[in-house]
Protein backbone atom coordinates (compact mmCIF):
# COMPACT_ATOMS: atom_id res chain seq x y z
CA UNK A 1 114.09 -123.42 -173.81
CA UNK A 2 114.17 -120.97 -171.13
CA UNK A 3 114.67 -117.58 -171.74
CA UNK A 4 118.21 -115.58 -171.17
CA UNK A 5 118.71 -112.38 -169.46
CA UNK A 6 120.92 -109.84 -170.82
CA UNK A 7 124.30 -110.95 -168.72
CA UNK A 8 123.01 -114.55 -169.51
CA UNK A 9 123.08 -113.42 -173.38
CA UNK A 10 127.01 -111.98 -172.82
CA UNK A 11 128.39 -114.87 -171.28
CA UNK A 12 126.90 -117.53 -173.92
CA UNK A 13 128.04 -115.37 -176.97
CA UNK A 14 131.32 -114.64 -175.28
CA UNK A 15 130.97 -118.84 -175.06
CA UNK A 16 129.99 -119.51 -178.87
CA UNK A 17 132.54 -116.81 -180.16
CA UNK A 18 135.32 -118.67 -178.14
CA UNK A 19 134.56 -122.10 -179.06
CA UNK A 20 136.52 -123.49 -176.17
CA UNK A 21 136.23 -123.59 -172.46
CA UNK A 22 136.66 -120.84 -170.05
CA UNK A 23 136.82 -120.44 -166.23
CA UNK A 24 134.90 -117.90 -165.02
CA UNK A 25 137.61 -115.59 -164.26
CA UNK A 26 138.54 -115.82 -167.91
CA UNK A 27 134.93 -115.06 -168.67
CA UNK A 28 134.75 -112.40 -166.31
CA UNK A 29 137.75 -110.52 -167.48
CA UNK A 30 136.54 -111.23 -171.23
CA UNK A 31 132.85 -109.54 -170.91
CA UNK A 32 134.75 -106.18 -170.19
CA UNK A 33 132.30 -105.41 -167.34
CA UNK A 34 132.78 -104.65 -163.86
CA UNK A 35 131.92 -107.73 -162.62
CA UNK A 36 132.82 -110.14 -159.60
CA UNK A 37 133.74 -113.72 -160.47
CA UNK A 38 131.00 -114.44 -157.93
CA UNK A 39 128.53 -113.47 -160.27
CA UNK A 40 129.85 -114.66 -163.49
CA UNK A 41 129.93 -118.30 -161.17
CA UNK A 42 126.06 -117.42 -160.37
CA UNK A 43 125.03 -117.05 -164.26
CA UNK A 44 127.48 -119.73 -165.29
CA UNK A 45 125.35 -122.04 -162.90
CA UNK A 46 122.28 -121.11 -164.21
CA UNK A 47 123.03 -121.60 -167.69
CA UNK A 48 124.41 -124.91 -166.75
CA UNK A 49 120.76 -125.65 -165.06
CA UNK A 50 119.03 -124.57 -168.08
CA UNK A 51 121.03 -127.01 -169.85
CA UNK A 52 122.87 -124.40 -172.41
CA UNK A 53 126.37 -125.08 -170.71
CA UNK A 54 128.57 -128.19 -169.49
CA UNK A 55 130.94 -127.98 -166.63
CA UNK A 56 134.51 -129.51 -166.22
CA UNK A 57 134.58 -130.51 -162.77
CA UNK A 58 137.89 -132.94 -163.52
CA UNK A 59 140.21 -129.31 -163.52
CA UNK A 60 140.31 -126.31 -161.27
CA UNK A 61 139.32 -123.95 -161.59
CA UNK A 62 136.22 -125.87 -163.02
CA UNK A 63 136.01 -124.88 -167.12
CA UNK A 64 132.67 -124.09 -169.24
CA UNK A 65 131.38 -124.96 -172.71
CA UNK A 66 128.51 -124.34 -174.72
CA UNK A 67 126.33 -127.71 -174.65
CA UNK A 68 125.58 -126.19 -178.81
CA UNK A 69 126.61 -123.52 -180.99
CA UNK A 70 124.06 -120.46 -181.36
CA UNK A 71 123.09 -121.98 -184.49
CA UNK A 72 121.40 -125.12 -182.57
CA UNK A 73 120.47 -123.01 -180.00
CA UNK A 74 118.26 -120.68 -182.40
CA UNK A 75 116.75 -123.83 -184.46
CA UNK A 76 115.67 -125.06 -180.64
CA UNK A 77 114.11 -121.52 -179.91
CA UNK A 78 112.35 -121.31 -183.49
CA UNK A 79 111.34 -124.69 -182.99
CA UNK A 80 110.20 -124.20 -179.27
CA UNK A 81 107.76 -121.01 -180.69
CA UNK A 82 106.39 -122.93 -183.84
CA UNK A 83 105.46 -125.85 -181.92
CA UNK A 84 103.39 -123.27 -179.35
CA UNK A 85 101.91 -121.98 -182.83
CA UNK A 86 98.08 -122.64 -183.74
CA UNK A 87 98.50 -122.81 -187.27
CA UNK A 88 102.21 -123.50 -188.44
CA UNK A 89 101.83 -122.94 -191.82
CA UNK A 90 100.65 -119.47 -191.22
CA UNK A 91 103.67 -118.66 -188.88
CA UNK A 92 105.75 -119.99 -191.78
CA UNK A 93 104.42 -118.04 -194.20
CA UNK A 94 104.77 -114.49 -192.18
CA UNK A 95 108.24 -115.54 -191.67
CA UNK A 96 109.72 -116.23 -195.18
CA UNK A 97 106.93 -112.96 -196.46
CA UNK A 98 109.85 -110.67 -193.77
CA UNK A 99 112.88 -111.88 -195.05
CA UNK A 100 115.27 -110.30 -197.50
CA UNK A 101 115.89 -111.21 -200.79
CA UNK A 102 119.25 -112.56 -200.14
CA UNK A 103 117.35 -114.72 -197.50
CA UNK A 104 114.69 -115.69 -199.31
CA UNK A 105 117.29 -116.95 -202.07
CA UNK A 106 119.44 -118.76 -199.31
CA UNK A 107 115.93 -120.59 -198.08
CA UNK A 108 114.80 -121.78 -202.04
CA UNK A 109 119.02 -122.98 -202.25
CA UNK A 110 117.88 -125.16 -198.70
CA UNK A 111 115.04 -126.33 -199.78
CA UNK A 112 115.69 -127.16 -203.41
């Protein structure tokens, strides 16, 4: 999963938050930035090439989507970095040893 850069990061929680699809000019006016719909269409087209959104080319203006919600989109990353891990288990470990006690209570509900 490729990296996002910080206007890449905007437009896909501006995406996930909506949960419906947006023309760029709605995303542009939406990210409260000085921004021209050229270059909301530029990062829209990347994120489309990276595979994190879906294009509606049957309408104009053409209307975008989050290919997942940020939920499946963080399992991908986590699972992207453990499978670059060494030793798993260890990575695992450090993980649950930083979480809260809320989270850690969430985690045994999951897993039991």
């Amino acid at each position: 999963m490729a990296s996002l850069g910080e206007l890449e990061r905007s437009v896909m929680t501006l995406l996930w938050e909506s949960g419906q699809q947006l023309s760029a000019n709605e995303v542009c006016e939406q990210l409260d930035e000085d921004l021209a719909v050229t270059t909301v269409l530029t990062v829209l087209a990347r994120l489309e090439k990276k595979g994190m959104v879906e294009r509606e080319r049957s309408t104009r203006p053409h209307r975008y989507a989050a290919t997942a919600t940020r939920e499946e989109h963080t399992v991908e990353m986590l699972n992207e970095v453990l499978g670059t891990a060494l030793d798993r288990e260890a990575v695992l470990a450090r993980f649950i040893g930083s979480v809260s006690e809320n989270e850690a209570a969430a985690l045994r509900r999951i897993l039991g």
